[in-house]
PDB file of N, CA and C in Angstrom:
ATOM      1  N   UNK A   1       4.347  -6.598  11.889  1.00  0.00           N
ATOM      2  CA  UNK A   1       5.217  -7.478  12.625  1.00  0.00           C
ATOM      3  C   UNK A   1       4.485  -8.060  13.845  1.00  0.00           C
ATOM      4  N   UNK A   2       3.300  -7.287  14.535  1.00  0.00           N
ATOM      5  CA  UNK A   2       2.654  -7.840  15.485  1.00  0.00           C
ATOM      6  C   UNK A   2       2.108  -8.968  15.266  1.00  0.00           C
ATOM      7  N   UNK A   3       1.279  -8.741  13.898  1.00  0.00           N
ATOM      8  CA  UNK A   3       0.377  -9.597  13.063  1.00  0.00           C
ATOM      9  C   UNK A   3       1.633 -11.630  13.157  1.00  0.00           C
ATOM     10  N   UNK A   4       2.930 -11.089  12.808  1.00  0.00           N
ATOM     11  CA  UNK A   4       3.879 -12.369  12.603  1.00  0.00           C
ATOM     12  C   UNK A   4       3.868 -12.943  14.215  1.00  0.00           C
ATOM     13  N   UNK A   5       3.847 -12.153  15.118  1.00  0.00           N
ATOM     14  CA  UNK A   5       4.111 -12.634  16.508  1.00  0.00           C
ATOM     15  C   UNK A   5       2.890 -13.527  16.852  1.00  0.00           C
ATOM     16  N   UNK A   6       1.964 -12.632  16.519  1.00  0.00           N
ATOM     17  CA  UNK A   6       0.797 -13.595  17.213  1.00  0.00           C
ATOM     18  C   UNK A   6       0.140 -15.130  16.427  1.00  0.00           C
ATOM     19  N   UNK A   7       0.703 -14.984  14.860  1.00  0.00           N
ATOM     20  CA  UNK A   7       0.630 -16.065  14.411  1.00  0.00           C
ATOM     21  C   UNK A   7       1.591 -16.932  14.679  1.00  0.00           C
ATOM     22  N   UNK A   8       2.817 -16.670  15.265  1.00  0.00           N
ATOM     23  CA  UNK A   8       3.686 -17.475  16.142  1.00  0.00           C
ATOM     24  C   UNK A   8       3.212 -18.137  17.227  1.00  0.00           C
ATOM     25  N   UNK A   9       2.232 -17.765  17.815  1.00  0.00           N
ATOM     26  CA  UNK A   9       1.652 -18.005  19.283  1.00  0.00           C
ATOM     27  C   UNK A   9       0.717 -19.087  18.426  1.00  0.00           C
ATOM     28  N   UNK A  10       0.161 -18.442  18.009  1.00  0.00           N
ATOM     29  CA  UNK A  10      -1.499 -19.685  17.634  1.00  0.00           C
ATOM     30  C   UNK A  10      -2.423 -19.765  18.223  1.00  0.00           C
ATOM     31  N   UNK A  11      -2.865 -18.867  19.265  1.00  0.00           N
ATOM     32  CA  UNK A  11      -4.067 -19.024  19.797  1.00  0.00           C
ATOM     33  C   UNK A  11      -5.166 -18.288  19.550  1.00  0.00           C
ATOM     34  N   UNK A  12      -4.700 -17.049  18.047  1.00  0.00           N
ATOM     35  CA  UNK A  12      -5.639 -16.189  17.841  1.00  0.00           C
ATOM     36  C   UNK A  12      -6.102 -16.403  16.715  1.00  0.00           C
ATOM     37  N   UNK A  13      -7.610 -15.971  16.228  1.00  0.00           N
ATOM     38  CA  UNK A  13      -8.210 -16.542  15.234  1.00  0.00           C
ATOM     39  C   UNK A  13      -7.571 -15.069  14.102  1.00  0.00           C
ATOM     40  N   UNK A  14      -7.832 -15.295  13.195  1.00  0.00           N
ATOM     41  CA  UNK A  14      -7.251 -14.078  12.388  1.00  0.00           C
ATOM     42  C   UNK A  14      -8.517 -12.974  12.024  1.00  0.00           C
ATOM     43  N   UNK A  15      -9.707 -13.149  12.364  1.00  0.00           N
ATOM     44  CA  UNK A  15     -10.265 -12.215  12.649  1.00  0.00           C
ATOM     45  C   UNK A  15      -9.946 -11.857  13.866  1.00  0.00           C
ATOM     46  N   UNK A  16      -9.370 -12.186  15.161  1.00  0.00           N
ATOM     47  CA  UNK A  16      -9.352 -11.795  16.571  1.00  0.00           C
ATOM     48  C   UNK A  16      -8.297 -10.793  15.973  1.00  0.00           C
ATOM     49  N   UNK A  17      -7.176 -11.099  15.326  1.00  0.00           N
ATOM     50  CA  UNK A  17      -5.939 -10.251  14.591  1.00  0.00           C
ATOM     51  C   UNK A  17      -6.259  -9.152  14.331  1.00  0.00           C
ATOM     52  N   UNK A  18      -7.266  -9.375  13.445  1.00  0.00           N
ATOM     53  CA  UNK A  18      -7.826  -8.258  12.442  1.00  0.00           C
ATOM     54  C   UNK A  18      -8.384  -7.382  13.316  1.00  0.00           C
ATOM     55  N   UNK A  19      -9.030  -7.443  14.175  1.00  0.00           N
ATOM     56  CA  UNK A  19      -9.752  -6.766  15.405  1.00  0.00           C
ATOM     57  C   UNK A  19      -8.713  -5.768  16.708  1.00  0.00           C
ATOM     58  N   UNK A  20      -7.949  -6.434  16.995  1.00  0.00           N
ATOM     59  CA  UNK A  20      -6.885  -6.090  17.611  1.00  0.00           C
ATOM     60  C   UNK A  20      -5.675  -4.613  17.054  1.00  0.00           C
ATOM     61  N   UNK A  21      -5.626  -5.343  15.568  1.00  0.00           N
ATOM     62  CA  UNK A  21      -4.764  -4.187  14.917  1.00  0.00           C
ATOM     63  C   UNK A  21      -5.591  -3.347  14.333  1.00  0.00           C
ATOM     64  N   UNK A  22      -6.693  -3.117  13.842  1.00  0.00           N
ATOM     65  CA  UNK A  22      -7.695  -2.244  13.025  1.00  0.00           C
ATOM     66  C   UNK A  22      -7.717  -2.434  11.744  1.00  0.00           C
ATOM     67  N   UNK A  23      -7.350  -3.889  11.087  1.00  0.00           N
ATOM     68  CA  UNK A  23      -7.590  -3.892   9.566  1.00  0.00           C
ATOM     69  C   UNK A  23      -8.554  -4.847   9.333  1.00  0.00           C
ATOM     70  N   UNK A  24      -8.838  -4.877   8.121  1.00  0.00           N
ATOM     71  CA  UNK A  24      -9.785  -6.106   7.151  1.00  0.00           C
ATOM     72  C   UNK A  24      -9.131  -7.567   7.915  1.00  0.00           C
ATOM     73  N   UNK A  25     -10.184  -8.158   8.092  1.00  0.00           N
ATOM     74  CA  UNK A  25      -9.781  -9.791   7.783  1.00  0.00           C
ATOM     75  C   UNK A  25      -9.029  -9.989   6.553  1.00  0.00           C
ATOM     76  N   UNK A  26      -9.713  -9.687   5.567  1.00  0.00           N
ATOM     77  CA  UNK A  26      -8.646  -9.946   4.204  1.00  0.00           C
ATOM     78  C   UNK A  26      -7.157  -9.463   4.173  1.00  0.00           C
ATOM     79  N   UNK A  27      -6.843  -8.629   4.810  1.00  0.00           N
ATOM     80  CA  UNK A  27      -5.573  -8.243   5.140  1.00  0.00           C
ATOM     81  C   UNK A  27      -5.021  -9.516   5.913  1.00  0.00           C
ATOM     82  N   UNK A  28      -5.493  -9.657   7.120  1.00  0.00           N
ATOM     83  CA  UNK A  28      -4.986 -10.848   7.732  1.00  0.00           C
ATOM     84  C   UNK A  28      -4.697 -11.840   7.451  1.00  0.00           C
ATOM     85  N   UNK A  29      -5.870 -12.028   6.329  1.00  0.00           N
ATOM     86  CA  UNK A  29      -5.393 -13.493   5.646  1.00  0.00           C
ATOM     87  C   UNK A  29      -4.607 -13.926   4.658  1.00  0.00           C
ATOM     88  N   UNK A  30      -4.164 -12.205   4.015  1.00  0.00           N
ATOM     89  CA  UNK A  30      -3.412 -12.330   2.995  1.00  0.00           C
ATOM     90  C   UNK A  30      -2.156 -12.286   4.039  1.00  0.00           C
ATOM     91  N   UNK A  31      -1.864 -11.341   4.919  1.00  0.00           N
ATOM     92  CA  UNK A  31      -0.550 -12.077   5.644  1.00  0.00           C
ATOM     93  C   UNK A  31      -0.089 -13.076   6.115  1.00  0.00           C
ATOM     94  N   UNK A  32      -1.224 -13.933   6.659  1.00  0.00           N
ATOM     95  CA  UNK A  32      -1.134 -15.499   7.021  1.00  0.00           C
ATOM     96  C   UNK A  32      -0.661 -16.382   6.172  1.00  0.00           C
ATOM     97  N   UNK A  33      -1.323 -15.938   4.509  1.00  0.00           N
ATOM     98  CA  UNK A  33      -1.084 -16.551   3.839  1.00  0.00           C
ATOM     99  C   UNK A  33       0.842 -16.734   2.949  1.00  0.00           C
ATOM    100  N   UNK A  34       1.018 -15.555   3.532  1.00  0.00           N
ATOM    101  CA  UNK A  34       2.589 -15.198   3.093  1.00  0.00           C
ATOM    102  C   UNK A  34       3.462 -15.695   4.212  1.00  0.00           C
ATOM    103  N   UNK A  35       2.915 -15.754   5.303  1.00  0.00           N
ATOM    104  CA  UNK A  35       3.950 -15.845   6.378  1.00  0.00           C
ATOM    105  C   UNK A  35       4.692 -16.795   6.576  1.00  0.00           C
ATOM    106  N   UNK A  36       3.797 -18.296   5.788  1.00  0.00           N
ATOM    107  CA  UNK A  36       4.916 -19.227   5.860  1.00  0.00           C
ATOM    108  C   UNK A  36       5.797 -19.786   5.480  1.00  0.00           C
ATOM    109  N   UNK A  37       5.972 -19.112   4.106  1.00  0.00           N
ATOM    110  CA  UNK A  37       6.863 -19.131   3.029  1.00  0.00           C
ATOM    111  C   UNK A  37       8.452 -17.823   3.707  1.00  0.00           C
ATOM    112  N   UNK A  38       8.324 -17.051   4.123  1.00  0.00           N
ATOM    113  CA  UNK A  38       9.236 -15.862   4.856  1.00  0.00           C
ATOM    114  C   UNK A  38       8.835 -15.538   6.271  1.00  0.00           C
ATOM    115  N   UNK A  39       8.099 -15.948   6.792  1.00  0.00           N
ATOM    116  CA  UNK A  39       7.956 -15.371   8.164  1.00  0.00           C
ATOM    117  C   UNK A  39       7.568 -14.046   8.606  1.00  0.00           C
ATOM    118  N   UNK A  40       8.014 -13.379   9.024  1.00  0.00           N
ATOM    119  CA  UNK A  40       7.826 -11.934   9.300  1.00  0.00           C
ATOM    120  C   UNK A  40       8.295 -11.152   8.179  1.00  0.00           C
ATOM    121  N   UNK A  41       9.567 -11.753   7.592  1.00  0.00           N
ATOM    122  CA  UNK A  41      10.640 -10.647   6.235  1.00  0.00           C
ATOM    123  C   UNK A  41       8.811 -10.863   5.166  1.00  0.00           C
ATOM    124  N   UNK A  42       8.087 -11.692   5.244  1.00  0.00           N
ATOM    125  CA  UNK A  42       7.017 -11.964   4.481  1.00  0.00           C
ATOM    126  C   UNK A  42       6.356 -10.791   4.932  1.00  0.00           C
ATOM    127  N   UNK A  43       5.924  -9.875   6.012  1.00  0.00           N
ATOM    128  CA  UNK A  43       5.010  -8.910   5.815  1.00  0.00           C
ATOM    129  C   UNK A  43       5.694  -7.656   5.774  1.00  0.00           C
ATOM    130  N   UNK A  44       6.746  -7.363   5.614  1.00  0.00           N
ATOM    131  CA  UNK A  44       7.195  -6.597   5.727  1.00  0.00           C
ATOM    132  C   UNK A  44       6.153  -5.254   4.328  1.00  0.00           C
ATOM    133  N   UNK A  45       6.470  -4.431   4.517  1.00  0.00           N
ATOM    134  CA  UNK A  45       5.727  -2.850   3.418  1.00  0.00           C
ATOM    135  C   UNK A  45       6.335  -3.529   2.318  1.00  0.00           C
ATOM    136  N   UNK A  46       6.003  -3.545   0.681  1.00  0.00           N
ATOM    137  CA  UNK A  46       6.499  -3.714  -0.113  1.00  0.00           C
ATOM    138  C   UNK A  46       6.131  -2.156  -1.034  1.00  0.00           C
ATOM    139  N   UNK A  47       6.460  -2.333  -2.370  1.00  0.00           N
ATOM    140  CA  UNK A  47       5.676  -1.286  -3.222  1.00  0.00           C
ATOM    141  C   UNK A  47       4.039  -1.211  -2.947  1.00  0.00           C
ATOM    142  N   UNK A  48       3.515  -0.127  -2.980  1.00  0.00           N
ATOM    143  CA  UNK A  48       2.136  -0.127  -3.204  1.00  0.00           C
ATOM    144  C   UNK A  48       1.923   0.368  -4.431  1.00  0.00           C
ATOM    145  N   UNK A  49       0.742  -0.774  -4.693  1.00  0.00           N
ATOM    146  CA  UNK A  49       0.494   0.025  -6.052  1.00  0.00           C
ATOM    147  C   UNK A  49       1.549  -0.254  -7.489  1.00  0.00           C
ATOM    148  N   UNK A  50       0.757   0.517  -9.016  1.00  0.00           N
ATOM    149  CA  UNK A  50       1.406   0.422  -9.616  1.00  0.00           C
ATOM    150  C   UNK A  50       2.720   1.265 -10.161  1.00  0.00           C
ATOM    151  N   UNK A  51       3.417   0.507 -10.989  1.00  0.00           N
ATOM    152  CA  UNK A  51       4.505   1.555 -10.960  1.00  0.00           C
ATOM    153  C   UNK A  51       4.261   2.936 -11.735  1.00  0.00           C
ATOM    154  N   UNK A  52       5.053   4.367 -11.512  1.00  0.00           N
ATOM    155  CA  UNK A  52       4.281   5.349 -12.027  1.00  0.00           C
ATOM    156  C   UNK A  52       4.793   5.408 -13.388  1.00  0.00           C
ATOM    157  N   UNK A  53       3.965   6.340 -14.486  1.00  0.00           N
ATOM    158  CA  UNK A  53       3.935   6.261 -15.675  1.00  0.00           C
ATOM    159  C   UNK A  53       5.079   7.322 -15.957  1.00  0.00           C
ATOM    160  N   UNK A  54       4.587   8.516 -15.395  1.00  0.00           N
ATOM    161  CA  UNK A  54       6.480   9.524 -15.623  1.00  0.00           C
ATOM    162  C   UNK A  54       7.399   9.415 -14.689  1.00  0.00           C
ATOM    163  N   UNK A  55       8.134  10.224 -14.976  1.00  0.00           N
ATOM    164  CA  UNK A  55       9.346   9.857 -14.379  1.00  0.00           C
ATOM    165  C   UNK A  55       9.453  11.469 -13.592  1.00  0.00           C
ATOM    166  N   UNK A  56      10.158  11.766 -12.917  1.00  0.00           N
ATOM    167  CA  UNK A  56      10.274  12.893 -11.869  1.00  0.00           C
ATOM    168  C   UNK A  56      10.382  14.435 -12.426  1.00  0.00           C
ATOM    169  N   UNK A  57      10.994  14.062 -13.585  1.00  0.00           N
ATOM    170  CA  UNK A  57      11.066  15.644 -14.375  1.00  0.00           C
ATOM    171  C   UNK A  57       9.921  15.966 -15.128  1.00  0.00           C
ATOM    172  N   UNK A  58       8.817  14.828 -15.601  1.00  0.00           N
ATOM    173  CA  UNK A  58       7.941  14.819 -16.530  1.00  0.00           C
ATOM    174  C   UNK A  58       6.915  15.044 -15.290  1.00  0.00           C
ATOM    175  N   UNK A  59       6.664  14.673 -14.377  1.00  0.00           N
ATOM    176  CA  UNK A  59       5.822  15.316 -13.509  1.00  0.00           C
ATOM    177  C   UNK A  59       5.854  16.214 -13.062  1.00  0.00           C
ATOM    178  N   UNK A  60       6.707  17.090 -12.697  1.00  0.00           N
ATOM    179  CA  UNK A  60       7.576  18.463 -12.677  1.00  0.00           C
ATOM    180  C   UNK A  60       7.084  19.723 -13.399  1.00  0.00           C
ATOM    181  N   UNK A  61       7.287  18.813 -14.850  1.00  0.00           N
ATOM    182  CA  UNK A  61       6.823  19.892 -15.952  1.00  0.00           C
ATOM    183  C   UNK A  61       5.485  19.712 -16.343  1.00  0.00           C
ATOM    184  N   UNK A  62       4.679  18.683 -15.868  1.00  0.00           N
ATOM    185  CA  UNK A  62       3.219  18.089 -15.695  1.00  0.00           C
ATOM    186  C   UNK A  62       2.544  19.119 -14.703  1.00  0.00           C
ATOM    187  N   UNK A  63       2.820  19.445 -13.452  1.00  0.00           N
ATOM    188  CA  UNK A  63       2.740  20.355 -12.409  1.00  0.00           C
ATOM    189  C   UNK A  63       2.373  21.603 -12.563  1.00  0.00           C
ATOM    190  N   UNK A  64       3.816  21.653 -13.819  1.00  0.00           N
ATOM    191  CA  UNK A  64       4.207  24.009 -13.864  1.00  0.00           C
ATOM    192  C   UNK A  64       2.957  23.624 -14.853  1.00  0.00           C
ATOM    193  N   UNK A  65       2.460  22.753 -15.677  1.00  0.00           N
ATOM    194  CA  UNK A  65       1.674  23.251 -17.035  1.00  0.00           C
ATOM    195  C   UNK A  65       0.472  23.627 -16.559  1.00  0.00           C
ATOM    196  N   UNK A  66      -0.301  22.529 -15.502  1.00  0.00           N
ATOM    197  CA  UNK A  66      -1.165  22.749 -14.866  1.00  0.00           C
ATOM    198  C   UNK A  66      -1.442  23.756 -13.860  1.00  0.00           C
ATOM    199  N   UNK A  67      -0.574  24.466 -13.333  1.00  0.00           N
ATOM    200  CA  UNK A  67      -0.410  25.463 -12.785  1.00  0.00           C
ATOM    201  C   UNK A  67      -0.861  26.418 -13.842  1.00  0.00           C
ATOM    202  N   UNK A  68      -0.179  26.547 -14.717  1.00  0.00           N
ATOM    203  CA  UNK A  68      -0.353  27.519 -15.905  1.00  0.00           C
ATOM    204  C   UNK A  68      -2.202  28.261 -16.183  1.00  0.00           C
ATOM    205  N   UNK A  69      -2.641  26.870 -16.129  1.00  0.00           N
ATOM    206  CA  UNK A  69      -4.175  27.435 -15.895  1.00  0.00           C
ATOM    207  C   UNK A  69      -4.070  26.783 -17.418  1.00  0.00           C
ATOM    208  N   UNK A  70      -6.112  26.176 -18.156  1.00  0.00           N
ATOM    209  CA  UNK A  70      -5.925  26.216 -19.464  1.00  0.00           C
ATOM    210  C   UNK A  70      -6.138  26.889 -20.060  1.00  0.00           C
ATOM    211  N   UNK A  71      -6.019  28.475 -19.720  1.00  0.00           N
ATOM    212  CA  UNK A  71      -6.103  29.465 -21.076  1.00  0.00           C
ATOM    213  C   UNK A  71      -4.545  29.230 -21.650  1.00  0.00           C
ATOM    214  N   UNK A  72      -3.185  29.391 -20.715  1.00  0.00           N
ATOM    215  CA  UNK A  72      -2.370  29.091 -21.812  1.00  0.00           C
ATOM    216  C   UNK A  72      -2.361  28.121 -22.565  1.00  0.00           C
ATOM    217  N   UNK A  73      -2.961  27.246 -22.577  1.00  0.00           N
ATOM    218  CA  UNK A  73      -2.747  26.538 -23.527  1.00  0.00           C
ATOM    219  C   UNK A  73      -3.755  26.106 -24.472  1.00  0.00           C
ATOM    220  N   UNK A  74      -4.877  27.526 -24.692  1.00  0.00           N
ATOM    221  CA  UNK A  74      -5.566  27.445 -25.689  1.00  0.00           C
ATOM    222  C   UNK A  74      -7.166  27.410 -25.168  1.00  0.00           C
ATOM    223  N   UNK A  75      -7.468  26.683 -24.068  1.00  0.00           N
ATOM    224  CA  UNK A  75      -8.975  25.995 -23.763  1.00  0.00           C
ATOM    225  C   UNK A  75      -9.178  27.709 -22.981  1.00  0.00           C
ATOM    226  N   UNK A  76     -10.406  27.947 -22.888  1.00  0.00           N
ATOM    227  CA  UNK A  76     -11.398  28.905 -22.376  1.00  0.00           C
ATOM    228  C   UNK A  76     -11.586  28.590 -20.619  1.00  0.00           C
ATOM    229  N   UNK A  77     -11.941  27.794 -20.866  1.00  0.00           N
ATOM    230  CA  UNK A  77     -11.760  27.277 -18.572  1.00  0.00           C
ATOM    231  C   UNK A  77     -11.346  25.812 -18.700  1.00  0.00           C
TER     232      UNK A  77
END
């Protein structure tokens, strides 16, 4: 949201941005590049990343198996 303020102002270069907050230029510019289509609601956190492959119980039981160690389930180490 700092990043939206100061591109409100205009007097900072977006590496000066990038410098100021501690990220990549490329970060900066990918927010610049969103900001003028939404404004600030534009940088807001979205998902990171992709979506996950199981679902909460299948990782669960993904967890206890691996816990298990692989002799139960046949392998030597």
């Amino acid at each position: 949201m700092f990043a939206a303020a100061l591109f409100e102002v205009g007097k900072h270069s977006q590496a000066e941005i990038a410098r100021v907050l501690g990220v990549s230029w490329q970060a900066v510019h990918h927010w610049h590049s969103a900001w003028p289509q939404g404004g600030a609601n534009a940088l807001a956190p979205g998902q990171q990343g992709a979506d996950a492959l199981l679902d909460p119980e299948q990782e669960r039981e993904l967890v206890s198996l691996l816990l298990q160690g692989p002799g139960a389930h046949g392998w030597e180490d």
